[in-house]
Structure formats: structure tokens, C-alpha cells
Protein backbone atom coordinates (compact mmCIF):
# COMPACT_ATOMS: atom_id res chain seq x y z
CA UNK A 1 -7.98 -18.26 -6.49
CA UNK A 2 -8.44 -18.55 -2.54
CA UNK A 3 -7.45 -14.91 -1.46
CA UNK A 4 -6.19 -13.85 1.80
CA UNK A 5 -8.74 -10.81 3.08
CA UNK A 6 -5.84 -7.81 3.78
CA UNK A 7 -6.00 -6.40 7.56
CA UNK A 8 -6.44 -2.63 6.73
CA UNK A 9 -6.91 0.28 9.21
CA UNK A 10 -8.92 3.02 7.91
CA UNK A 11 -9.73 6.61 9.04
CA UNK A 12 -13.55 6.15 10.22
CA UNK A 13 -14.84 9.14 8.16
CA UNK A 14 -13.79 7.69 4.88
CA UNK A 15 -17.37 5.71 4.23
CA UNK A 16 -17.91 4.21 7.66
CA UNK A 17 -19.01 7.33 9.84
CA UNK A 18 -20.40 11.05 10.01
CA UNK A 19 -17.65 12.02 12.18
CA UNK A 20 -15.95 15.01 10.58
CA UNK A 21 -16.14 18.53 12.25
CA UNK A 22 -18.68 19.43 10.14
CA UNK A 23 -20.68 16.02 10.99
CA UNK A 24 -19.88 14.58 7.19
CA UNK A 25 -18.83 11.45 5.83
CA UNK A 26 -16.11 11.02 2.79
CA UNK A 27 -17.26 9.54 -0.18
CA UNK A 28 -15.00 7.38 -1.97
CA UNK A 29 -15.52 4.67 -4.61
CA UNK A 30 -12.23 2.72 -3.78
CA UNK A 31 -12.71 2.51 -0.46
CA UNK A 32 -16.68 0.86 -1.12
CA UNK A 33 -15.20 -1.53 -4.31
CA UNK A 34 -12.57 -2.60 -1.79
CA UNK A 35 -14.68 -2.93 1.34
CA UNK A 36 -16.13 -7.02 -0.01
CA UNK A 37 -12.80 -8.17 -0.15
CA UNK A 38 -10.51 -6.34 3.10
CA UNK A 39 -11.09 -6.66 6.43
CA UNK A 40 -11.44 -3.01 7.35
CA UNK A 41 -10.99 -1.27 10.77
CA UNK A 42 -11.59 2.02 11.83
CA UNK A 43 -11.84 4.68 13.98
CA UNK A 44 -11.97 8.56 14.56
CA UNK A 45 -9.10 9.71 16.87
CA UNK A 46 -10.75 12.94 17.20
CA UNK A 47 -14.18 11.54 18.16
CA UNK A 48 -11.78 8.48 20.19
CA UNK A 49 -10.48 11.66 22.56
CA UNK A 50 -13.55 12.84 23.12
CA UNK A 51 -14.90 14.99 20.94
CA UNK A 52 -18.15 15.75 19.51
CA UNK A 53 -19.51 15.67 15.58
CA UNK A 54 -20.39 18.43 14.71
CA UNK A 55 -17.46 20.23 16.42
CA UNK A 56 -15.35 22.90 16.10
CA UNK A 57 -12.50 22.52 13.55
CA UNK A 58 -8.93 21.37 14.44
CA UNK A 59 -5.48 22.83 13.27
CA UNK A 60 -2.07 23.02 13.34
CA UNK A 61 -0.17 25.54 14.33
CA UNK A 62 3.44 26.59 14.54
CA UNK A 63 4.48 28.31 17.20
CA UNK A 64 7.62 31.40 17.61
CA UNK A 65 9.81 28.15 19.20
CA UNK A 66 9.78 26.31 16.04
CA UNK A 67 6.77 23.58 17.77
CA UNK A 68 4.11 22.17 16.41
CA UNK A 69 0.78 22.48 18.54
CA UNK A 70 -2.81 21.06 17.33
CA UNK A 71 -5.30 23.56 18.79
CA UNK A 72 -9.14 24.83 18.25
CA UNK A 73 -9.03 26.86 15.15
CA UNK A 74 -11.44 29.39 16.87
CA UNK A 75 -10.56 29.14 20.64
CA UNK A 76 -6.78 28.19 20.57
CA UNK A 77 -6.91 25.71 22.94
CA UNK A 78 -4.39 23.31 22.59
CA UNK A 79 -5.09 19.74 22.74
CA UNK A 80 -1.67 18.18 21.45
CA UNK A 81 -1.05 16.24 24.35
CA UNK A 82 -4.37 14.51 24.86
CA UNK A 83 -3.86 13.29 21.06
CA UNK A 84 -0.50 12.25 21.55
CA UNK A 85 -1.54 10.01 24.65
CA UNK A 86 -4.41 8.82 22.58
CA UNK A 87 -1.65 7.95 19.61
CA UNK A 88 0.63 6.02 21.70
CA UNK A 89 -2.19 3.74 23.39
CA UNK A 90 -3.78 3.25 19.56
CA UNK A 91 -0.05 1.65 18.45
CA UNK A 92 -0.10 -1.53 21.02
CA UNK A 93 -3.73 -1.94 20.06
CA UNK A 94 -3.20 -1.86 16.38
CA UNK A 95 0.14 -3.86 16.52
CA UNK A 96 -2.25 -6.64 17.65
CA UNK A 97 -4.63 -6.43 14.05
CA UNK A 98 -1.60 -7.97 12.57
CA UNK A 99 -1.98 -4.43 9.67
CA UNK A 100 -1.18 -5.02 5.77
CA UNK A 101 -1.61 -1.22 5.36
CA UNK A 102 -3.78 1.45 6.13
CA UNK A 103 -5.63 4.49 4.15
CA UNK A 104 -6.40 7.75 6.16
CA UNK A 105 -8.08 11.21 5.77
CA UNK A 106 -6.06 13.03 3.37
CA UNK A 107 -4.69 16.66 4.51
CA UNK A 108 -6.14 16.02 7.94
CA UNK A 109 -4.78 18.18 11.22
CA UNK A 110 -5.09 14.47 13.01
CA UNK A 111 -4.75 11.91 10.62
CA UNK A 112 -2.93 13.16 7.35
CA UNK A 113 0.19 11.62 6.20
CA UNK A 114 1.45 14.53 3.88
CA UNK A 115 -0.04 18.08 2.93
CA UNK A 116 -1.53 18.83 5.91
CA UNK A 117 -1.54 23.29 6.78
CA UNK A 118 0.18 24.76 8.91
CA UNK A 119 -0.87 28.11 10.55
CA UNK A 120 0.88 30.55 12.62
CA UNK A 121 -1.81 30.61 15.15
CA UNK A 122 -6.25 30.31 15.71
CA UNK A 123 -8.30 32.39 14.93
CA UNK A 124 -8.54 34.00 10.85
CA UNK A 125 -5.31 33.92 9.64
CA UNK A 126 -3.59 32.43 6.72
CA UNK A 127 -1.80 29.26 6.46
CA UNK A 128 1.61 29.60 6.27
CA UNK A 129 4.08 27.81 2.64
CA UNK A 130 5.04 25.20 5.25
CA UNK A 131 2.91 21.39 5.35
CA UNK A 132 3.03 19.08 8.03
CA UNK A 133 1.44 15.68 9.00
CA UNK A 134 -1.74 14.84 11.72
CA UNK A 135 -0.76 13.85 14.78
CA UNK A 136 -1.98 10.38 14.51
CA UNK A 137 -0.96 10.05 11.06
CA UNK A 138 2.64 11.23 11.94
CA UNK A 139 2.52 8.48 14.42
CA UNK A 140 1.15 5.70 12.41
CA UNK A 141 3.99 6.12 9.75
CA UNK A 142 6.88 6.34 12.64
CA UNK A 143 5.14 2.90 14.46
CA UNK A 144 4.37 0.72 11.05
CA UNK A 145 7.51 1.45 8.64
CA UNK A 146 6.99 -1.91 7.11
CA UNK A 147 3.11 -1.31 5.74
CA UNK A 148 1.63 0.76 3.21
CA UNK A 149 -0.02 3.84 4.40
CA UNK A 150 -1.82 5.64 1.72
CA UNK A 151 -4.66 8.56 2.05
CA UNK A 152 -8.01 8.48 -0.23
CA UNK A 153 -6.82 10.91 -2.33
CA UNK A 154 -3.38 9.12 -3.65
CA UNK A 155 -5.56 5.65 -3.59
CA UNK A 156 -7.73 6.99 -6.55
CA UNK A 157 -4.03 7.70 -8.94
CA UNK A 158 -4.16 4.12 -10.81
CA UNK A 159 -0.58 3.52 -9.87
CA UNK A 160 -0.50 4.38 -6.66
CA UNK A 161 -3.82 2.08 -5.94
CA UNK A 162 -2.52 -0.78 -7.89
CA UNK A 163 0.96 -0.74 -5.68
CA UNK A 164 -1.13 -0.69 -2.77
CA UNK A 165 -3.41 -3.54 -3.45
CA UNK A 166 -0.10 -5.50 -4.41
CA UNK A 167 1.49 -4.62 -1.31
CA UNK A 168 -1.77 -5.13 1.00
CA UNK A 169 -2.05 -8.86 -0.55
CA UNK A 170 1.45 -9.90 -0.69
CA UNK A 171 1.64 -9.47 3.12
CA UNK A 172 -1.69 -10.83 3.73
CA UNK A 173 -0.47 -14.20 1.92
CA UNK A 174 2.84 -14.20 3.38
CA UNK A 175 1.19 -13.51 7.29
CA UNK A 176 0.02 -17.20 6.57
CA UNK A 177 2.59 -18.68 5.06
CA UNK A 178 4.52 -17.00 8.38
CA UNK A 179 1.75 -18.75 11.17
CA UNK A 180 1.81 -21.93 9.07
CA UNK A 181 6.20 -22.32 9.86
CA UNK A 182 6.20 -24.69 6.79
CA UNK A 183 9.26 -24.31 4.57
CA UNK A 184 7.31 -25.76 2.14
CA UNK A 185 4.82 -23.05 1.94
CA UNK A 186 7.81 -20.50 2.32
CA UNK A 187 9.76 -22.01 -0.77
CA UNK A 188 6.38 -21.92 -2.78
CA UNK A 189 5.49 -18.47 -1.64
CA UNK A 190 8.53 -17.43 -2.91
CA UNK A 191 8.81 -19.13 -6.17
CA UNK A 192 5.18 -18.04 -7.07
CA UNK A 193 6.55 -14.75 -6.77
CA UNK A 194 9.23 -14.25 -8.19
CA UNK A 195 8.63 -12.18 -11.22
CA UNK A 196 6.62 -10.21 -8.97
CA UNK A 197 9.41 -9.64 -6.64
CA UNK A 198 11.79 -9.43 -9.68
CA UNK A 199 9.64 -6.15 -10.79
CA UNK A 200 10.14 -4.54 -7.44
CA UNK A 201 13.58 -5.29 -7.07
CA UNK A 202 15.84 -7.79 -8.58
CA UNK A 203 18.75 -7.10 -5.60
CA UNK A 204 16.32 -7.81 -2.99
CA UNK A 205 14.83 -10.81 -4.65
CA UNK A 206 18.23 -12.52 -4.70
CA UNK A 207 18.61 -11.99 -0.74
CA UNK A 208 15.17 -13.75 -0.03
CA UNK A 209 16.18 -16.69 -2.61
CA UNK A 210 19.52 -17.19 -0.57
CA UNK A 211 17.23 -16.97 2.90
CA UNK A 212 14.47 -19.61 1.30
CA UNK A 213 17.65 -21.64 0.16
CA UNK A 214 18.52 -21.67 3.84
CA UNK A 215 22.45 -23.60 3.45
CA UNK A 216 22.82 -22.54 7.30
CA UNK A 217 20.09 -25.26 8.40
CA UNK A 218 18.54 -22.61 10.85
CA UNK A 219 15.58 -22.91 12.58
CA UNK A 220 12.42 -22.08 10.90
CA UNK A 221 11.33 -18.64 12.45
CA UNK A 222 14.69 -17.32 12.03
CA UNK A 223 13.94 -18.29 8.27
CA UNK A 224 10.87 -16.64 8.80
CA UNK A 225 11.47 -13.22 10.18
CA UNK A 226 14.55 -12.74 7.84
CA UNK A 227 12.17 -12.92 5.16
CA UNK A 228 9.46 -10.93 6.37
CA UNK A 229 11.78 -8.24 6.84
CA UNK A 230 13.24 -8.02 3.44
CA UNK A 231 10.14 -8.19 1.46
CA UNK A 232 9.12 -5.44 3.33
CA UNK A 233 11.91 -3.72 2.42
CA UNK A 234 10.89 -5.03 -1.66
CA UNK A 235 7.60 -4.30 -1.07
CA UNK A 236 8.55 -0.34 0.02
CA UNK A 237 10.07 -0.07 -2.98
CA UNK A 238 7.85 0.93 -6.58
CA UNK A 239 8.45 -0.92 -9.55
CA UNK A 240 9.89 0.69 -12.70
CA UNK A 241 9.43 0.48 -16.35
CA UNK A 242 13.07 -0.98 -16.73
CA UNK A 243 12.22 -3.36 -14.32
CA UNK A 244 8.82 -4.23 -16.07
CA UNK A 245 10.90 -4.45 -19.34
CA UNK A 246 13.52 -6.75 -17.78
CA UNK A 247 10.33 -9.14 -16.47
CA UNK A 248 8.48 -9.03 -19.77
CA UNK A 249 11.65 -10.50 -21.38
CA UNK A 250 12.44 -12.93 -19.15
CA UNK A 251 8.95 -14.53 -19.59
CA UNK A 252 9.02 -14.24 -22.74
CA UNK A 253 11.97 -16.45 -22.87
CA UNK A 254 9.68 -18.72 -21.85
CA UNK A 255 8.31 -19.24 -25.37
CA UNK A 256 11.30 -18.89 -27.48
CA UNK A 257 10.69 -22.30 -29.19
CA UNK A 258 7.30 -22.21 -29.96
CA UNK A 259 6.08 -18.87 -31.12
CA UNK A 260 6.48 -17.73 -34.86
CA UNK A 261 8.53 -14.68 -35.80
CA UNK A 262 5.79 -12.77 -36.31
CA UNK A 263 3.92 -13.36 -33.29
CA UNK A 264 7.41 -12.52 -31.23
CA UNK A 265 7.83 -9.46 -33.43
CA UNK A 266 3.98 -8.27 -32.41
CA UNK A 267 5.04 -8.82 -28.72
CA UNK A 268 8.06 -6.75 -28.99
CA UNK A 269 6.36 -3.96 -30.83
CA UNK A 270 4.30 -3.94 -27.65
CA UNK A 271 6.92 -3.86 -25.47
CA UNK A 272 7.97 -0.63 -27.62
CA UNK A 273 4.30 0.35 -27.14
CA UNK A 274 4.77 0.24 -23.76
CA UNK A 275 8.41 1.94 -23.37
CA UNK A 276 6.52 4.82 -25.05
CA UNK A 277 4.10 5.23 -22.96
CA UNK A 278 1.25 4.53 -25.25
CA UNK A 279 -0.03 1.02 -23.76
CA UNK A 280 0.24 0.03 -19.88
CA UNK A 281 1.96 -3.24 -18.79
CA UNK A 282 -1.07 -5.18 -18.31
CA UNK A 283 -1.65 -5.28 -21.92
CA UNK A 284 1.16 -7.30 -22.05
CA UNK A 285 1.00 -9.12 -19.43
CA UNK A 286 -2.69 -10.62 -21.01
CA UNK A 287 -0.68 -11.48 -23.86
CA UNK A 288 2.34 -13.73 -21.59
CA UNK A 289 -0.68 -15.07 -19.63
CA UNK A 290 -2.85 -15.89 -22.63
CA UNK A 291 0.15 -18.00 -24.19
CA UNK A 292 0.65 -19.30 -20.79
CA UNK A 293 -2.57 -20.83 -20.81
CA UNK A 294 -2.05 -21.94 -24.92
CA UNK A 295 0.92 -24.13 -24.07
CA UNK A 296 0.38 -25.48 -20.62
CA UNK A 297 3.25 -23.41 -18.95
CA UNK A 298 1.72 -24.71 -15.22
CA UNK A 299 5.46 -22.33 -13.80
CA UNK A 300 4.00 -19.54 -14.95
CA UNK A 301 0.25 -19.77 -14.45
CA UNK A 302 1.28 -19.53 -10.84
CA UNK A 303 3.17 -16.56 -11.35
CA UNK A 304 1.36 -13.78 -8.81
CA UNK A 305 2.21 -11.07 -11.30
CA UNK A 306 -0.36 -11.94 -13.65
CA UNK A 307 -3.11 -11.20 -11.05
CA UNK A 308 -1.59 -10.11 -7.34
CA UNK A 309 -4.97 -9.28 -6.23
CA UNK A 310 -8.41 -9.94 -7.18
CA UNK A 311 -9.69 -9.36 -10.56
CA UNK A 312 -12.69 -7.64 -9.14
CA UNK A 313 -10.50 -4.91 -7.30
CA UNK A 314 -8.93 -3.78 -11.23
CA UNK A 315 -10.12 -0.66 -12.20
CA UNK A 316 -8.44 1.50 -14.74
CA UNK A 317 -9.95 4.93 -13.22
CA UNK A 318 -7.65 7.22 -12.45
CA UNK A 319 -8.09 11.05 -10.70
CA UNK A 320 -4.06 11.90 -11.47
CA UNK A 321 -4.25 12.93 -7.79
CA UNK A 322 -1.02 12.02 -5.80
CA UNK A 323 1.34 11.18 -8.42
CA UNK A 324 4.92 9.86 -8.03
């Protein structure tokens, strides 16, 4: 399969950069498997501002007035301003990268989307029960709803990292489909999807179908940016075991006339397998795909959901970090 390389933003200390406070680098497997087949970007917005690696360390604090500050740890001075400047000139440049997602420094005073300390002011002191988000990574979320914006801790949770790489690949296909402004394309994008889609959300799936089916005649970037917007709002979604179930038995359908009662009765002991917990879905999706293959079904060997990103990128590791 011809894949479309993902546009992903990534803090610049994850693998690409000693630029920490300390003058470190991050080490993370996902981020190297990943780097052959993304087109990564990346920057420090600390060392972007100005400062220096090593350096001293950032925080944030929260002041008597309810405010959140990012200061020196050891000197106090407060440099929230010069970030937030910073922030709002790094939107209009990233808009332009055209983003599928992006994966920053986890728990960072600057670029941490969740879990990030607070403290009641420099110096030694004790954080507070209270978390906040970066600065920049605050921002990022607010200016790109419609992407996936993950740190490098959740990435190495299986599910988390296997929604992303869905997410990051879907958009990356449909950007083209998008610049080509063929209906064709669109109506094949989404019928190669659609058990895909159907996992994330059967609703939503029904209100692109009815925007494809286009029984208004309108013209075909209206089409366009209709659709974009609500599988974005599919893609933010997480698919569920009932909705894996209600998948797995629709494509099964597929073969009602041709397998033997035992070989239906083994799948649907897997499906129990699975509703158990005891097996994940892929198992069973190697057994739709492998009879796909057996009986020529040419519908659903272009079904994304047997492989919605590259082979190379599955990995069944799995830290338990950053579950949901």
C-alpha cells in the first residue's frame, strides 16, 4: 500500500535535540520506529525564546490571585509573557504544516498537555494537589481542536498509540483526497472506510455518507470541508468494544454462505474471547482478513480497518502509562 507520510509536530527534546534544562535528550522507542514513516517537525519553545541548554529549570506557579505565572524555579523571574508571544506567532506558522497531530514533552512547565505541577511560588517549596498544562502545550490544544495531540508517555499505552497512528493516517489520506477536489476520490475514501469509521462512530458515519451522497448538487469544496469537519469530529472520538463487536458481525455477514458451522462457531467463540478480555481485536480481525483473501471479497480487502497504518508501525508493547 502507497501511504501518505503524517505531518506531525514534535517537542524537539523527544529524540531530535539536547535541549532540556539539564542539556538531555528523551529517549523514546516510538518516536525512532515512527520517525521512517512521518514527516516530523520540531522545535524547543524554551530554547525558540531564547534560552540556553543547560539552563535553569522552568515552573509554574500559582499565584494568591488565582493566576498562573511560568517563572525561574530558583530566581522567580517570570517569563509568561515572552512565552505567550512566542505561542501565538508558533500557531500561524504551524497552521501552514497542514498538522495530522502532534506528540510533546510529557508533564512539561512549557509544553505538557496534562499533569504538569503546580507550585505556590520559586524557590524550595512543594508542589501544590493542583496540575496544570505548559504554556505552549495549553495553546497547541486551544489552536488545533481537530488533531491528535498526545505526549511520549501516553504514546507508549498500546491503545492510546494505535488510536493515534489511526487518527494521524486517516487525515493524512483524506488531506489528499481534499487537494485532489475529486468526488471520486471522496466517495472512495469514504467507502474504504467505512468499517473503520463504523468502529468510531456509527452516528457520525451516517452524516458523512449523506454529505458523500451529496442530493443538494453543491459545489465540491463545500462537499469537502463538511466532511473534513465531521471526521474530525469521528476521529476525536475512541472506539469501543461494542462498537468493535457490532463491526466484527457485520463483516462477518459477509461470509454467511460459505463458511461451515464450525468454522462460524470458532469465530464467535473468539468474539467471546474477545468480549472477555482474553484476546485483542486484531486477532480477529486476521481471521475476517484471512477469509477475505480465501474467497476473493475485493469490498473488503480495501477495507482500511484491516491495516489503517503501516504494518511496520504495529507493535504490541505496551508501558500501561496513560490509560483511558
Amino acid at each position: 500500500m502507497d501511504w501518505i507520510k503524517p505531518n506531525v509536530f514534535i517537542s524537539k527534546c523527544l529524540e531530535h535535540g539536547h535541549c532540556r534544562y539539564d542539556g538531555s535528550q528523551i529517549t523514546s522507542s516510538e518516536i525512532k520506529r515512527m520517525e521512517p514513516f512521518i514527516n516530523y517537525y520540531y522545535t524547543c519553545p524554551e530554547m525558540d525564546i531564547g534560552l540556553p541548554s543547560p539552563r535553569q529549570a522552568l515552573r509554574k506557579i500559582l499565584t494568591e490571585s488565582g493566576e498562573e505565572r511560568l517563572v525561574f524555579s530558583q530566581t522567580g523571574e517570570d517569563i509568561t509573557e515572552k512565552m505567550e508571544n512566542y505561542c501565538n506567532s508558533k500557531v500561524d506558522e504551524l497552521i501552514k504544516l497542514e498538522l495530522d497531530g502532534m506528540i510533546l514533552k510529557s508533564r512539561s512547565p512549557s509544553c505538557g498537555i496534562k499533569e504538569v505541577k503546580l507550585y505556590k511560588s520559586h524557590g524550595k517549596t512543594q508542589s501544590i494537589s493542583n496540575k496544570s498544562k505548559g504554556l505552549f502545550g495549553e495553546k497547541m490544544l486551544k489552536s488545533f481542536p481537530d488533531i491528535m495531540i498526545e505526549d511520549e508517555g501516553r504514546i507508549s499505552n498500546f491503545n492510546i498509540r494505535e488510536h493515534f497512528l489511526t487518527h494521524i493516517y486517516t487525515r493524512a489520506s483524506f488531506r489528499e483526497v481534499k487537494r485532489s477536489g475529486a468526488i471520486k476520490k471522496l466517495v472512495k475514501f469514504h467507502s474504504n472506510n467505512k468499517y473503520l469509521f463504523m468502529a468510531y462512530n456509527q452516528g457520525q458515519l451516517k452524516i458523512m455518507g449523506k454529505i458523500v451522497a451529496n442530493h443538494e448538487k453543491r459545489p465540491i469544496h463545500e462537499l469537502m470541508d463538511e466532511y473534513e469537519k465531521n471526521l474530525s469530529l469521528l476521529l476525536n472520538t475512541f472506539p469501543q468494544k461494542r462498537r468493535n463487536v457490532n463491526v466484527l458481525m457485520h463483516i462477518l455477514g459477509y461470509f454467511s454462505n460459505v463458511l461451515t458451522m464450525n468454522e462460524k462457531a470458532y469465530f464467535l467463540d473468539l468474539l467471546q474471547q474477545y468480549s472477555n478480555n482474553q484476546i485483542p481485536v486484531s486477532g480477529l480481525m486476521s481471521v475476517l482478513r484471512m477469509w477475505s483473501i480465501k474467497y476473493d471479497m475485493a469490498y473488503l480487502l480495501d477495507q482500511t480497518i484491516f491495516e489503517p497504518y503501516p504494518k511496520e508501525l504495529i507493535t504490541v508493547n505496551d508501558s500501561g502509562k496513560g490509560r483511558i
